[in-house]
Protein backbone atom coordinates (compact mmCIF):
# COMPACT_ATOMS: atom_id res chain seq x y z
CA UNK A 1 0.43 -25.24 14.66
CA UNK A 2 0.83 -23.91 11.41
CA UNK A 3 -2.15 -22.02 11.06
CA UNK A 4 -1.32 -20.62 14.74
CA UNK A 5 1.97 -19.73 13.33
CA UNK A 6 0.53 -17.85 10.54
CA UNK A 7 -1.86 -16.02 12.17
CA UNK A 8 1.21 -14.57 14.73
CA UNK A 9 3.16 -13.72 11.55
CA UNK A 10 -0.32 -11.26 9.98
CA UNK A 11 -0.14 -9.67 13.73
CA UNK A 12 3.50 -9.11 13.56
CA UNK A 13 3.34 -7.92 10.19
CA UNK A 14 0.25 -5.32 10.83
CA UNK A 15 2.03 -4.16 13.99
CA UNK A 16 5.12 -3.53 11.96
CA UNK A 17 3.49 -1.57 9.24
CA UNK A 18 1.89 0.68 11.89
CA UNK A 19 4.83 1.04 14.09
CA UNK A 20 7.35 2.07 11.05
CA UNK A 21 3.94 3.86 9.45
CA UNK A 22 3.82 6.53 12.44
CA UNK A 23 7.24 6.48 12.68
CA UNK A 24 7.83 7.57 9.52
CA UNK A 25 5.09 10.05 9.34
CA UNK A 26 6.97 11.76 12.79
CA UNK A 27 10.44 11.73 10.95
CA UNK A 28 9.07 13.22 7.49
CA UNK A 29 6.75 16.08 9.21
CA UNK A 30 9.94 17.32 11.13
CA UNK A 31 12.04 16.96 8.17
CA UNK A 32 9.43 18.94 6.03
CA UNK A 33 7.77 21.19 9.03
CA UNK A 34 10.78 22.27 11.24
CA UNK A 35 13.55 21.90 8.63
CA UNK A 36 11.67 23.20 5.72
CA UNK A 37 12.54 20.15 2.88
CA UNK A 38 9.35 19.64 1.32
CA UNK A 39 10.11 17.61 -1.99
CA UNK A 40 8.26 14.56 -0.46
CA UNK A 41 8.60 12.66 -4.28
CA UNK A 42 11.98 13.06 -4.58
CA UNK A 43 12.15 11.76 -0.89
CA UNK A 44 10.28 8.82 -1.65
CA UNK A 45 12.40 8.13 -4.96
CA UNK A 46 15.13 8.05 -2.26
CA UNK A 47 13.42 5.92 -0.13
CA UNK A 48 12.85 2.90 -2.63
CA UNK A 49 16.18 2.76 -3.97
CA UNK A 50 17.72 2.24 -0.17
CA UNK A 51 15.01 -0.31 0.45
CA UNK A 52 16.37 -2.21 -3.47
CA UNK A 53 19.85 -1.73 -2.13
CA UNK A 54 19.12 -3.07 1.66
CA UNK A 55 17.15 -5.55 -0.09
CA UNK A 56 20.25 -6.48 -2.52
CA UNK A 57 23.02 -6.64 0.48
CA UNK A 58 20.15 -9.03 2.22
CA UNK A 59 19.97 -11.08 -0.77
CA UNK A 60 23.76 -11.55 -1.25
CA UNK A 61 24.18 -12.43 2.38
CA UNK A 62 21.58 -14.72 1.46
CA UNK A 63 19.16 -14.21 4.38
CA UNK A 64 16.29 -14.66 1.26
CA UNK A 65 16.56 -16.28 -2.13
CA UNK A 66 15.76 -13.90 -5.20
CA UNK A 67 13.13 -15.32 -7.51
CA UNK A 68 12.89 -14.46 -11.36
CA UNK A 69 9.63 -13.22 -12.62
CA UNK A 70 8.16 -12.20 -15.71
CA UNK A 71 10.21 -8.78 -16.71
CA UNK A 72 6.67 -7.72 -18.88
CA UNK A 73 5.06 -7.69 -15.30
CA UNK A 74 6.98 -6.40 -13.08
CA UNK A 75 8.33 -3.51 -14.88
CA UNK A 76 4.18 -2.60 -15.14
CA UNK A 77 3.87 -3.42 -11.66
CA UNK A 78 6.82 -1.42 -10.64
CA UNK A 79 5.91 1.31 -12.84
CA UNK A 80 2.18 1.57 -11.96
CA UNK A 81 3.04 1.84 -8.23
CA UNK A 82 5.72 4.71 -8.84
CA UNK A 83 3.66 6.54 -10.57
CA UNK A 84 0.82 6.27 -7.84
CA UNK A 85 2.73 7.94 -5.44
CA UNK A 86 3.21 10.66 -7.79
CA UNK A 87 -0.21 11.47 -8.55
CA UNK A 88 -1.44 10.93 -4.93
CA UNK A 89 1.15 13.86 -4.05
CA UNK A 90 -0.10 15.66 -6.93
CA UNK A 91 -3.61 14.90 -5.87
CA UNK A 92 -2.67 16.52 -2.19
CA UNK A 93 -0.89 19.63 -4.02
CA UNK A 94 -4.14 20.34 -6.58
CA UNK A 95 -6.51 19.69 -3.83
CA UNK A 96 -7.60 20.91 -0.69
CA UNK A 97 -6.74 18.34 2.50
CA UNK A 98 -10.39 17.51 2.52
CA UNK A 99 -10.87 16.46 -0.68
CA UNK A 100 -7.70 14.89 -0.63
CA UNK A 101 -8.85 12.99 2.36
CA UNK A 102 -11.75 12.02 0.25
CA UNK A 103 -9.58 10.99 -1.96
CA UNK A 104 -7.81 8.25 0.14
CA UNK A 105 -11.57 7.34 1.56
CA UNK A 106 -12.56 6.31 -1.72
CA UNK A 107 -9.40 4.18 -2.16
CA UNK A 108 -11.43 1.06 -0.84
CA UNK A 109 -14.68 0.90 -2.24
CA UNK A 110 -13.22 1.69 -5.58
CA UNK A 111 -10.81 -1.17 -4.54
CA UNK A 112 -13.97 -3.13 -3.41
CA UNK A 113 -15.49 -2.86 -6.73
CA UNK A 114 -12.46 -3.88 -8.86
CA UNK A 115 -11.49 -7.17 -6.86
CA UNK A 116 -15.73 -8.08 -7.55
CA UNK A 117 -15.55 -7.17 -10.90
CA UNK A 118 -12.09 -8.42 -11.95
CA UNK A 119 -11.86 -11.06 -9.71
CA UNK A 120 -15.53 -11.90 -8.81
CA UNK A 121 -14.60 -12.09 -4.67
CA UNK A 122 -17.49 -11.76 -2.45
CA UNK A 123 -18.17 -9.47 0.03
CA UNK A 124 -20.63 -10.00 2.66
CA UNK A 125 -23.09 -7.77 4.20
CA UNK A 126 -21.01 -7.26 7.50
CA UNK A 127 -17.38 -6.60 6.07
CA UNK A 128 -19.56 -3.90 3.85
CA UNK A 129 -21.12 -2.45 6.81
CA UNK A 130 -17.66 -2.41 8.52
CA UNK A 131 -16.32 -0.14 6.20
CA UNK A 132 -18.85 2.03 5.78
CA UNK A 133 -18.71 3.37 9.77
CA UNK A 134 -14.86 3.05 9.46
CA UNK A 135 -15.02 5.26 6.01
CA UNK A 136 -17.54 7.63 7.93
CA UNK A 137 -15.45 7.90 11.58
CA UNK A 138 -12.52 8.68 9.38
CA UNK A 139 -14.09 11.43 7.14
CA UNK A 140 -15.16 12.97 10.20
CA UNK A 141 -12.20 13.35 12.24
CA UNK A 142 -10.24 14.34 8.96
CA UNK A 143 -12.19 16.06 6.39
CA UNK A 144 -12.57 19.83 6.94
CA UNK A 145 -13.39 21.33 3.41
CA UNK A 146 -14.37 19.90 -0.28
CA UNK A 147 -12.97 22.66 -2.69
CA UNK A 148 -13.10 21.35 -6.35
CA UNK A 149 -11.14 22.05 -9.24
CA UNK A 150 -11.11 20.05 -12.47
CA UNK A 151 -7.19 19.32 -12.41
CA UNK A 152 -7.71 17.88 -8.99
CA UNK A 153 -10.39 15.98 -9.40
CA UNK A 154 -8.81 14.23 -12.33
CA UNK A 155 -5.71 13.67 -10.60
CA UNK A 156 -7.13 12.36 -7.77
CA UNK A 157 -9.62 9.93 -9.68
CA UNK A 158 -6.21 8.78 -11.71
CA UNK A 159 -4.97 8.00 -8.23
CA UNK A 160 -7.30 6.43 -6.85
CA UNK A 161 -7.27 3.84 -9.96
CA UNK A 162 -3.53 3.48 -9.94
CA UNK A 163 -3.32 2.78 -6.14
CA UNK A 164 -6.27 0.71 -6.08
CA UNK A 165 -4.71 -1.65 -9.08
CA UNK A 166 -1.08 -1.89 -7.70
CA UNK A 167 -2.06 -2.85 -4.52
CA UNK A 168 -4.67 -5.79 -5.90
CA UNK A 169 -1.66 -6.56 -8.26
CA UNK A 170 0.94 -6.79 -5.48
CA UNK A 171 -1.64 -9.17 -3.28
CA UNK A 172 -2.49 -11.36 -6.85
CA UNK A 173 1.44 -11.53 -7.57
CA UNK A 174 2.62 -13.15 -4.83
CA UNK A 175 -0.36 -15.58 -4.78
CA UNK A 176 -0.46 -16.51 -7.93
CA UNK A 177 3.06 -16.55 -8.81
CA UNK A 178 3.83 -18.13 -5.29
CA UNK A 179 7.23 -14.97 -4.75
CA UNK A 180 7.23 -13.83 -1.32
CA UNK A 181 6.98 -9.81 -0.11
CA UNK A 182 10.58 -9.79 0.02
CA UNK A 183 11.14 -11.28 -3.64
CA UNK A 184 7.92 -8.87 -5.35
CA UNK A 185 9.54 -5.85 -3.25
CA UNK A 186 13.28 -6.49 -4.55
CA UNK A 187 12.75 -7.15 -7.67
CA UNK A 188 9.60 -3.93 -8.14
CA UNK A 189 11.78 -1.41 -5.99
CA UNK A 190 14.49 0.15 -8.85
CA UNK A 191 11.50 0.60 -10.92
CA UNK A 192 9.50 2.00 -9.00
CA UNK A 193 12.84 4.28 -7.97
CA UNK A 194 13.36 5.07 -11.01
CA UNK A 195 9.71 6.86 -12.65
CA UNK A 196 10.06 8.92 -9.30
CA UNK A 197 13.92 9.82 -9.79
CA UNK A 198 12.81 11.13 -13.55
CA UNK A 199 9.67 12.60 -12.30
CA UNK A 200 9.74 13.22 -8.55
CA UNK A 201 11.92 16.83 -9.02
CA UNK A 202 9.35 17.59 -11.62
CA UNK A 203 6.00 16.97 -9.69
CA UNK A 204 8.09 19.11 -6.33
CA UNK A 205 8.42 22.10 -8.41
CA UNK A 206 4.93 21.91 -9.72
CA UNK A 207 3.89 21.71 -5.95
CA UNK A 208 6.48 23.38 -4.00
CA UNK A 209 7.67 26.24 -6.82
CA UNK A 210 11.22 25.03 -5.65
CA UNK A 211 14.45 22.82 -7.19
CA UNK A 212 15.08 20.30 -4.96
CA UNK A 213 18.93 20.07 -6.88
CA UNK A 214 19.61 24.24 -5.45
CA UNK A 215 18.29 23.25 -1.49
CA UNK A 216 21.01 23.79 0.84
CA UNK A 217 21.80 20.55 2.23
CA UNK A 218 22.50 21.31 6.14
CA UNK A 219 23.88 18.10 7.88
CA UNK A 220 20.76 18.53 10.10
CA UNK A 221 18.53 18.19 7.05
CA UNK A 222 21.01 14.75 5.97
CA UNK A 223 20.88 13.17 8.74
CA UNK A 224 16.87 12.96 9.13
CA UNK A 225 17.00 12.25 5.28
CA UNK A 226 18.71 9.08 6.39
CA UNK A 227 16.76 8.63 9.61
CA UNK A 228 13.86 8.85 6.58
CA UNK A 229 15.19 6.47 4.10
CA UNK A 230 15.98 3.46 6.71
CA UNK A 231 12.44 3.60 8.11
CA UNK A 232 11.07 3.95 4.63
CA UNK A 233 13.24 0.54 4.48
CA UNK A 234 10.80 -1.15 7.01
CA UNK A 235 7.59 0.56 5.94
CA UNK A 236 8.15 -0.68 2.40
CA UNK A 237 8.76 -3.84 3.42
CA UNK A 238 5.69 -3.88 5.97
CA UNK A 239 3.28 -2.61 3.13
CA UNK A 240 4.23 -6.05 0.48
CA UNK A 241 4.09 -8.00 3.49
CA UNK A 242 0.65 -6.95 5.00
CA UNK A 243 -0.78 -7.42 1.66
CA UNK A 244 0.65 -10.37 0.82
CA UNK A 245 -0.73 -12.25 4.32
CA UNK A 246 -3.80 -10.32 3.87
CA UNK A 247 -5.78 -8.37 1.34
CA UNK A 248 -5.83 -4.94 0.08
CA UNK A 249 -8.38 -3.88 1.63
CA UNK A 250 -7.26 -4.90 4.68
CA UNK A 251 -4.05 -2.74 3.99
CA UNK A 252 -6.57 0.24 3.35
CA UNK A 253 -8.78 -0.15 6.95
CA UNK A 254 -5.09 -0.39 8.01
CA UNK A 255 -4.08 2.54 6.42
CA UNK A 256 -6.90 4.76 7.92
CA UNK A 257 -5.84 3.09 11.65
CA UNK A 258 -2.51 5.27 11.20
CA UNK A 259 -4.45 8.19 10.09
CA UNK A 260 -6.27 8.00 13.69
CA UNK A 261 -2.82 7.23 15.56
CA UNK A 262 -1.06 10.31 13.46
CA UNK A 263 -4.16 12.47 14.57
CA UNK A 264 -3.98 11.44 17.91
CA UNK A 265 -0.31 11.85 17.91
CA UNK A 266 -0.24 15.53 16.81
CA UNK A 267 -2.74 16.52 19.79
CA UNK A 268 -1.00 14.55 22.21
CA UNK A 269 2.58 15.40 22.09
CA UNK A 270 2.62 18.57 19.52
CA UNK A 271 -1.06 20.21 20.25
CA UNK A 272 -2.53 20.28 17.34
CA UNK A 273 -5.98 21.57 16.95
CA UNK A 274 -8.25 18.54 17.81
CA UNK A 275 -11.98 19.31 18.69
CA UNK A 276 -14.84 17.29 19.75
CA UNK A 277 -15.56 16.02 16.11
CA UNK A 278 -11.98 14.82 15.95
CA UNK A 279 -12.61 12.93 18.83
CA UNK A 280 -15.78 11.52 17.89
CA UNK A 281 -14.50 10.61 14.46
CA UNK A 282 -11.71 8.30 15.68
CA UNK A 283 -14.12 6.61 17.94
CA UNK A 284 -16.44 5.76 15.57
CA UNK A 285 -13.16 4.83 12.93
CA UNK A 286 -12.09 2.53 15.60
CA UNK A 287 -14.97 1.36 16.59
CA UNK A 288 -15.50 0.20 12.29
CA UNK A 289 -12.09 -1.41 12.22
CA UNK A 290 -12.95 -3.56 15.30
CA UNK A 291 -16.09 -4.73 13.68
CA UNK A 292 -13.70 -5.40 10.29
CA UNK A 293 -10.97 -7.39 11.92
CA UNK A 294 -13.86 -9.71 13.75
CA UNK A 295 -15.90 -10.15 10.13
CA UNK A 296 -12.37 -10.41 8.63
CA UNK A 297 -11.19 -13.53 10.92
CA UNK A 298 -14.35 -15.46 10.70
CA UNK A 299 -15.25 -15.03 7.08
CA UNK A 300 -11.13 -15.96 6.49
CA UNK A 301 -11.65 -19.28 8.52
CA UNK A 302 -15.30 -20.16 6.35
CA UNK A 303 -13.27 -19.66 3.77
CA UNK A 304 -10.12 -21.32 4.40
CA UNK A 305 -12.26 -24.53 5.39
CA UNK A 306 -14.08 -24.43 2.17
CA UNK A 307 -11.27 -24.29 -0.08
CA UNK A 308 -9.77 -27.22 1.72
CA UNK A 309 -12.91 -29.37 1.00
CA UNK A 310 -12.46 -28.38 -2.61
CA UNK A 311 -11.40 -30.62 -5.43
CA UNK A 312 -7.89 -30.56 -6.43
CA UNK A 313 -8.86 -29.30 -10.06
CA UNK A 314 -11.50 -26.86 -8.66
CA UNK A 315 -8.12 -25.45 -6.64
CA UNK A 316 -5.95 -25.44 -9.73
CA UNK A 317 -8.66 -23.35 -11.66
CA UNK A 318 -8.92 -20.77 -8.51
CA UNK A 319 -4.97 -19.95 -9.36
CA UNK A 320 -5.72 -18.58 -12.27
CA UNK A 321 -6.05 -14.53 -12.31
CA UNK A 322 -7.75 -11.93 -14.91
CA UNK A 323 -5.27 -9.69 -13.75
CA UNK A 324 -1.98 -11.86 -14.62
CA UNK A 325 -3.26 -14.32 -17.44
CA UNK A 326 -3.45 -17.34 -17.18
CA UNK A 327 -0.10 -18.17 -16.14
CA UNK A 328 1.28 -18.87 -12.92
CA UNK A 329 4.71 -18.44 -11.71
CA UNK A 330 6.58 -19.23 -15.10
CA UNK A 331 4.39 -22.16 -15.81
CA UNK A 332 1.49 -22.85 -17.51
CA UNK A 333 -1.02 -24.96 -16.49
CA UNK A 334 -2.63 -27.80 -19.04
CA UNK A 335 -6.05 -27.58 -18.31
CA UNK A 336 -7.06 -31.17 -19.08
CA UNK A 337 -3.87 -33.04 -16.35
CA UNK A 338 -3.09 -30.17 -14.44
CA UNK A 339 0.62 -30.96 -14.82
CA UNK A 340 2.64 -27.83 -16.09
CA UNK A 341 4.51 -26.86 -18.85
CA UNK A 342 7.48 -24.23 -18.67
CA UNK A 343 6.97 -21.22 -20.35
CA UNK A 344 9.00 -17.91 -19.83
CA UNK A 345 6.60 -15.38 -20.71
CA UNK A 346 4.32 -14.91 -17.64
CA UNK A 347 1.73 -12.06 -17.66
């Protein structure tokens, strides 16, 4: 029951982060298309400190309890995933689409690589071979040209490695310190608000040669900015949640599923270009998440039945995380009983 409970609660949560996703993506490309705003960081700064203050009027009314952790770690964590979205736009302005495309591509193996490295997970032969068709359907139905630069290319490797880490920190968090998407995203959000409020007008002059304080507000332009910000509310929340419940990479092969949808979107209902390689590219994308989400499942179940034929002490070693210390959730664990001992100072 509980395991069929859980499972309905990843669905939910994957259908929620592509439903608010594509929403989203259709608010923001009328906002910036048809009513010319296009300072997307300042618009995301926005964005986060709704969610923190939706998050706060949720707390008070006490439909979740807030949870104190470390301040050393999630003022890092908050500030590593503001500044993320920074350099990805700044990636997308100093780049052309395709290698920007190339850029989000390489999001997973690179996050592939750190999770073996860093915290020596396995990945088997088929989930490898998943990704690689869904990495290749992708690139074709989205990459058109590879223009280099040196800026770019620096910008988008920084990216890459600041996406890649948030989003193994924000899965290792809430596992290891046993805080809940809702807790990790209330208590990240003004910090990750707040590098983007000090930088965001900054990086949309850089990229749009335009001060987002002298735009003419029109209450046309206000009212999708608040259309933008409340479905930011749910997509934030969807993201912490989907890789909480599931994994970052899973979050990435998700990621690229909206890509397809947004594609599909623009030739369905505002003609886009879309050609036969388009086509064939979200096929073959599809086709590689499909062959994912089955390796996912059954490799998740092995697992799940191993770990519950494990030792208690072998499980109490298995919380501990390169990436956090040796600490878990304000308490340190004595290696010799396994009871813990308080300590403040996680991270």
């Amino acid at each position: 029951m509980v395991e069929g409970s859980f499972q309905i609660g990843v669905i939910g949560s994957l259908a929620l982060s592509v439903a608010s996703s594509v929403a989203i993506v259709i608010c923001n490309k009328a906002l910036m298309s048809s009513l010319g705003f296009p300072f997307a960081t300042t618009l995301t700064s926005w964005h986060l400190m709704v969610t923190f203050c939706t998050l706060h009027v949720a707390q008070r009314l006490h439909f979740f309890e807030a949870k104190a952790i470390d301040s050393r770690t999630i003022v890092l964590f908050g500030l590593l995933n503001g500044t993320s979205i920074g350099l990805l736009n700044l990636s997308l302005g100093f780049n052309s689409i395709g290698f920007y495309q190339m850029t989000k591509l390489a999001i997973i193996p690179f996050t592939v690589m750190l999770e073996t490295i860093f915290l020596k997970k396995k990945f088997s032969q088929s989930i490898k071979l998943s990704l690689v068709i869904l990495l290749l359907g992708v690139g074709i139905a989205s990459i058109t040209d590879l223009k280099l630069n040196l800026l770019g290319s620096i910008l988008s490797f920084l990216a890459i490695a600041t996406t890649c880490v948030g989003q193994i920190m924000t899965n290792t968090i809430q596992k290891r310190l046993k805080v809940s998407s809702t807790q990790l995203l209330y208590q990240s959000s003004p910090y990750q608000a707040a590098i983007l409020f000090a930088t965001g007008p900054f990086v949309d002059r850089c990229l749009t040669k335009r001060n987002v304080f002298a735009y003419d507000y029109s209450p046309v332009v206000l009212g999708f900015i608040v259309l933008s910000c409340l479905i930011a509310v749910s997509v934030n929340f969807s993201t912490f949640l989907v890789i909480g419940t599931t994994s970052p990479v899973t979050y990435q092969v998700l990621g690229h599923l909206k890509t397809c949808l947004v594609l599909s979107f623009g030739y369905t209902l505002l003609h886009d270009p879309f050609t036969a390689r388009n086509i064939i590219g979200i096929l073959v994308a599809i086709f590689g998440m499909a062959l994912y989400s089955y390796f996912f499942v059954r490799e998740s179940k092995k697992l799940k039945l191993a770990a519950d034929s494990l030792p208690i002490s072998t499980q109490i070693r298995d919380e501990e995380s390169p990436l956090l210390g040796s600490k878990v959730g304000g308490h340190q664990l004595d290696r010799e009983n396994g009871t813990d001992q308080t300590k403040k100072d996680v991270a």
